[in-house]
N, C-alpha and C. Protein backbone atom coordinates (compact mmCIF):
# COMPACT_ATOMS: atom_id res chain seq x y z
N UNK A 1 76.70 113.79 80.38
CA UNK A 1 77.81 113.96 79.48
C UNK A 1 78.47 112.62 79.21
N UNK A 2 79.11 112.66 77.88
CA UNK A 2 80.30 111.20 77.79
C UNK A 2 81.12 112.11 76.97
N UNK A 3 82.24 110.58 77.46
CA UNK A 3 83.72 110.63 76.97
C UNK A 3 83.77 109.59 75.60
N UNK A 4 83.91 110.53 74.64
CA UNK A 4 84.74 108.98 73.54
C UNK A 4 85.74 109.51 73.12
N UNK A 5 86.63 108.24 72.92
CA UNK A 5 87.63 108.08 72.59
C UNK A 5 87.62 107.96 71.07
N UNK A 6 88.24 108.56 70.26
CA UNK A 6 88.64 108.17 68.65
C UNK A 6 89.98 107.36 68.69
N UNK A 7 89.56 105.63 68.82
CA UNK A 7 90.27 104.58 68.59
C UNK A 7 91.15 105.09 67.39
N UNK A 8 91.34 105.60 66.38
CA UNK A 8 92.40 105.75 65.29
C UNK A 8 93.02 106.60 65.54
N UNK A 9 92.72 107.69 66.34
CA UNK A 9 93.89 108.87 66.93
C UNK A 9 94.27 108.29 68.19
N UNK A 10 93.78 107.51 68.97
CA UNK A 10 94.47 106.75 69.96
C UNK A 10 95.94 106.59 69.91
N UNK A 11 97.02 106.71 70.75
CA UNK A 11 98.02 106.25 70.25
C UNK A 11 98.20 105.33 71.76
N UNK A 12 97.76 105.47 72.81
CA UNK A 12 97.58 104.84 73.45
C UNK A 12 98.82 104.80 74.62
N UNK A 13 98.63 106.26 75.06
CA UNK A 13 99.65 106.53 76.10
C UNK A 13 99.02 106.22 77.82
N UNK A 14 98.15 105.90 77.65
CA UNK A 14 97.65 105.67 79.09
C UNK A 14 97.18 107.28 80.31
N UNK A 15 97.82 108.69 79.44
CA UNK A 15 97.64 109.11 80.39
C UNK A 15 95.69 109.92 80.81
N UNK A 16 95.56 109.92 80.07
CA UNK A 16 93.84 109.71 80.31
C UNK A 16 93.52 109.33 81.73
N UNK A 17 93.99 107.21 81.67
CA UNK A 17 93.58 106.69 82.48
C UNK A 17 94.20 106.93 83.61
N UNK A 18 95.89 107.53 83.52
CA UNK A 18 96.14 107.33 84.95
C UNK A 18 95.52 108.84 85.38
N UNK A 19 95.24 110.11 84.71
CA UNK A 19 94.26 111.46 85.47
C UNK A 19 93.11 110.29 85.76
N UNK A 20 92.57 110.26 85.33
CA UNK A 20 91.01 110.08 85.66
C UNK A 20 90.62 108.36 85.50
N UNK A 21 90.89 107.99 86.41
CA UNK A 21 90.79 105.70 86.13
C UNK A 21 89.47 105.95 86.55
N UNK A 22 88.51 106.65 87.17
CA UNK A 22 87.21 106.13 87.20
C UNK A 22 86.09 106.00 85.51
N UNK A 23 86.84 107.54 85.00
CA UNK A 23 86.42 107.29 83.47
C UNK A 23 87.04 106.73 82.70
N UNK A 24 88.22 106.37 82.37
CA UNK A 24 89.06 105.75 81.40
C UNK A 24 90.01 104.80 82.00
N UNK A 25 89.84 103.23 81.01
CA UNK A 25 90.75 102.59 80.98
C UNK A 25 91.74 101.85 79.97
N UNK A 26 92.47 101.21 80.09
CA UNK A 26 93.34 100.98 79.01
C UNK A 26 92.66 99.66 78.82
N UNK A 27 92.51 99.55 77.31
CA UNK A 27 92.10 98.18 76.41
C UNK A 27 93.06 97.82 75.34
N UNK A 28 93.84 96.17 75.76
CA UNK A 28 95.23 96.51 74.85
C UNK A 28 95.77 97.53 75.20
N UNK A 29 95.59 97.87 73.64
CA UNK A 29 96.96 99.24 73.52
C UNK A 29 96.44 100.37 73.14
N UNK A 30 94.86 100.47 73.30
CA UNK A 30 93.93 101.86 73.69
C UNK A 30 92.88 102.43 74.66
N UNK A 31 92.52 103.42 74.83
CA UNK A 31 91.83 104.29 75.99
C UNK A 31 90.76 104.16 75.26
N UNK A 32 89.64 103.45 76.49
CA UNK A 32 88.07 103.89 76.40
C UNK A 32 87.35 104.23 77.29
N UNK A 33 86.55 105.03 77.39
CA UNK A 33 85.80 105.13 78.65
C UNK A 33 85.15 104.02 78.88
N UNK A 34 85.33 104.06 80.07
CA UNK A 34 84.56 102.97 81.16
C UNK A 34 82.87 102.94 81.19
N UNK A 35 82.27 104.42 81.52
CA UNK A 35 81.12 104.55 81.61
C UNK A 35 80.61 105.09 80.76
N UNK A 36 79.16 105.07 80.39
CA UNK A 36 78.42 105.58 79.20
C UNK A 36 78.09 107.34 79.91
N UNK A 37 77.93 107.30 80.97
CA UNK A 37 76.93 108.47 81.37
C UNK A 37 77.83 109.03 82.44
N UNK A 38 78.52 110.31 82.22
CA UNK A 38 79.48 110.36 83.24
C UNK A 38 79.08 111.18 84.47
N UNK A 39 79.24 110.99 85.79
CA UNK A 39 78.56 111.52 86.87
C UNK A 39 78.98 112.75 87.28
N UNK A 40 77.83 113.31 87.53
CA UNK A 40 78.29 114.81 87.51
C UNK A 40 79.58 115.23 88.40
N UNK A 41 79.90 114.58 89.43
CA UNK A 41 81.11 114.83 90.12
C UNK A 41 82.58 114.20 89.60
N UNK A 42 82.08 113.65 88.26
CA UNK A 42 83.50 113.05 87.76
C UNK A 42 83.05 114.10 86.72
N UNK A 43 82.57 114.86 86.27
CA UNK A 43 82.94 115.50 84.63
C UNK A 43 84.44 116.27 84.75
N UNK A 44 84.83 116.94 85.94
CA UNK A 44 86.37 117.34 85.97
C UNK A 44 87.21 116.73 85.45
N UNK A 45 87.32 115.58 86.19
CA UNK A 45 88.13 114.21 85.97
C UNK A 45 88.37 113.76 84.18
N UNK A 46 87.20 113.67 84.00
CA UNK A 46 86.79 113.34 82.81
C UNK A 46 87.57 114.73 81.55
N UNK A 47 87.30 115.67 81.92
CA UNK A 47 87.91 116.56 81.32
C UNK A 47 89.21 116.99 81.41
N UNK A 48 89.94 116.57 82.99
CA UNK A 48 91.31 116.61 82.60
C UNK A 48 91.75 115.29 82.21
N UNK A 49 91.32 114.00 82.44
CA UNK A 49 92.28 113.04 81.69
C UNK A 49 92.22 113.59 79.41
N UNK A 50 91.04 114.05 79.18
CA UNK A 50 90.70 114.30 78.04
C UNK A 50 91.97 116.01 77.77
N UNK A 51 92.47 116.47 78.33
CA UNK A 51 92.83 117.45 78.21
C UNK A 51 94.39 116.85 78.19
N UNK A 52 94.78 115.86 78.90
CA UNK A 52 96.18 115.22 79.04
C UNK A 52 96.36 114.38 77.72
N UNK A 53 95.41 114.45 76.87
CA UNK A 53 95.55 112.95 76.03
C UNK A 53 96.51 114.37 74.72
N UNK A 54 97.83 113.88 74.37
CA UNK A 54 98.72 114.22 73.28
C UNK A 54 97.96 114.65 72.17
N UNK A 55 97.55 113.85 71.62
CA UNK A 55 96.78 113.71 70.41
C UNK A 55 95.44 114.19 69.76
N UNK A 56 94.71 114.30 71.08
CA UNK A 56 93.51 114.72 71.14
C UNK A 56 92.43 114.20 70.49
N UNK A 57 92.45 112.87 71.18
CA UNK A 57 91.78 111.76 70.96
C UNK A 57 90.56 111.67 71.82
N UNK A 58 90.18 112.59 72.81
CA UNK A 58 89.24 112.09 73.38
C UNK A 58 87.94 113.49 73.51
N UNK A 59 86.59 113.74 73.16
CA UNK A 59 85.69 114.53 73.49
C UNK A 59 84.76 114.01 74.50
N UNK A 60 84.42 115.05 74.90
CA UNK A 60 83.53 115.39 76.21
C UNK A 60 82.43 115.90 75.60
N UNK A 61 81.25 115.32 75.65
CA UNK A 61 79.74 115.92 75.19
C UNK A 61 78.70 115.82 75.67
C-alpha cells in the first residue's frame, strides 16, 4: 500500500505527521510520505494520520 499526499489540498497542519512520523513528514509547509511501500504493520498508522488530515489531503492505496 502507499500514502500520497495531494500537495494543493495540503494546507499543511502537521497532524498526519505527528499520528503517524514513521509515514509522514513535514516538507516546508507540507506533508509527504516518507516511504514508497508502506509496511504492513504501519498501514494503521498510515491510515490514522490520513484520517486526522482536515482537508483530506491524503489516500491510502
Amino acid at each position: 500500500m502507499k500514502a500520497v499526499v495531494d500537495l494543493e489540498k495540503c494546507i499543511g497542519c502537521g497532524l498526519c505527521a505527528q499520528v503517524a512520523p514513521e509515514v509522514y513528514e513535514m516538507q516546508e509547509d507540507k506533508a509527504v510520505a516518507k516511504i514508497d511501500e508502506i509496511a504492513e504493520d504501519k498501514i494503521e498508522d498510515a491510515k490514522n494520520g490520513a484520517d486526522q488530515c482536515p482537508v483530506i489531503a491524503i489516500t491510502i492505496s
